[in-house]
Protein backbone atom coordinates (compact mmCIF):
# COMPACT_ATOMS: atom_id res chain seq x y z
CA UNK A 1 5.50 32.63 40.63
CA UNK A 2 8.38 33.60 38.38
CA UNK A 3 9.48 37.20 37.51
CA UNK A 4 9.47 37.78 33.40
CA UNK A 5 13.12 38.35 33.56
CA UNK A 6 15.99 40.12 35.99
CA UNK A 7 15.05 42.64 38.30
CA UNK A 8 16.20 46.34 38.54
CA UNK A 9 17.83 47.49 41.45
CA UNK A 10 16.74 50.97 43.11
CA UNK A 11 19.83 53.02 44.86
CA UNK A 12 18.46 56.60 46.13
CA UNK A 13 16.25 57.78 43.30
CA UNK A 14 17.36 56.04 40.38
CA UNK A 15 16.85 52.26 39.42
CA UNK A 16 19.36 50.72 37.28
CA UNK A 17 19.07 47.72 35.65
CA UNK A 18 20.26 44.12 36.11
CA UNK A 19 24.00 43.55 35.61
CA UNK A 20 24.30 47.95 35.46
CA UNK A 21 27.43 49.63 37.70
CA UNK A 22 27.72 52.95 38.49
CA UNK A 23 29.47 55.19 40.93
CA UNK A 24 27.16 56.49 44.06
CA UNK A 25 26.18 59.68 44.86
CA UNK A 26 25.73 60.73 48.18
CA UNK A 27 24.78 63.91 49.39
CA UNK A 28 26.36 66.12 50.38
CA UNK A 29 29.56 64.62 49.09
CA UNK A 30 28.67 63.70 45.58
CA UNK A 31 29.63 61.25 43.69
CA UNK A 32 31.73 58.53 45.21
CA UNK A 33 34.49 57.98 42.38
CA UNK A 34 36.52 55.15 44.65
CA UNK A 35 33.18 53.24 45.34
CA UNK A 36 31.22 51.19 42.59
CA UNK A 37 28.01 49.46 42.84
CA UNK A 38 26.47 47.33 40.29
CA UNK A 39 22.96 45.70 40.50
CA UNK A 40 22.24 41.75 40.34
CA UNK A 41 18.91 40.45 40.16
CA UNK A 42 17.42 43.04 42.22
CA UNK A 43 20.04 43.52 44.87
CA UNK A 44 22.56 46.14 44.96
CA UNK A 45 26.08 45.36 45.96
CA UNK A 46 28.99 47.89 46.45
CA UNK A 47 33.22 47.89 47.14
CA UNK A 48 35.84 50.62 47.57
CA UNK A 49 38.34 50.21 45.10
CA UNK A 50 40.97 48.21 46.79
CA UNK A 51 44.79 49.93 46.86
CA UNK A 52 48.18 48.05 46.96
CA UNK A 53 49.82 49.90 50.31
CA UNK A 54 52.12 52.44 49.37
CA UNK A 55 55.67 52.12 49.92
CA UNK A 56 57.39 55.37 50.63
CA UNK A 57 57.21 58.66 52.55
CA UNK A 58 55.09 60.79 50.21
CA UNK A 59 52.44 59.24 48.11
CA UNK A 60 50.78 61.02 45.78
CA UNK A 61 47.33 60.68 43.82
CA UNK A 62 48.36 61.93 40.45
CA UNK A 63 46.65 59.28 37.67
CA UNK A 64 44.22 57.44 40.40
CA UNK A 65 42.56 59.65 43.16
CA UNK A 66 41.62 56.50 44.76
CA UNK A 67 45.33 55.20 45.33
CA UNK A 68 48.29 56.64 45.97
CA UNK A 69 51.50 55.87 43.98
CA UNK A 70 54.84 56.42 44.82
């Protein structure tokens, strides 16, 4: 039996729908600004944001919270 078209995904209490991305929230943290998640055909599938190592003695997190920059 076929579905009538792509299925939602359900992360905590929402559902979001196929092909959607967001940014988790996890309590008691909030939401998760370096992680996003994005639903396909029913399964959810998340990644950290990946950062280029940083080169000298004090990095800082000025335009990207996720990464530090030099």
């Amino acid at each position: 039996m076929q579905a009538d078209g792509p299925r939602a995904c359900r992360f905590g209490r929402r559902w979001y729908l196929n092909n959607e991305s967001w940014h988790p929230s996890v309590p008691p943290f909030g939401e998760m600004k370096c992680i996003l998640c994005w639903c396909v055909s029913g399964e959810t599938h998340c990644q950290r944001q990946e950062c280029p190592p940083a080169t000298c003695a004090s990095p800082a997190r000025k335009d990207n919270p996720c990464c530090a920059k030099c």
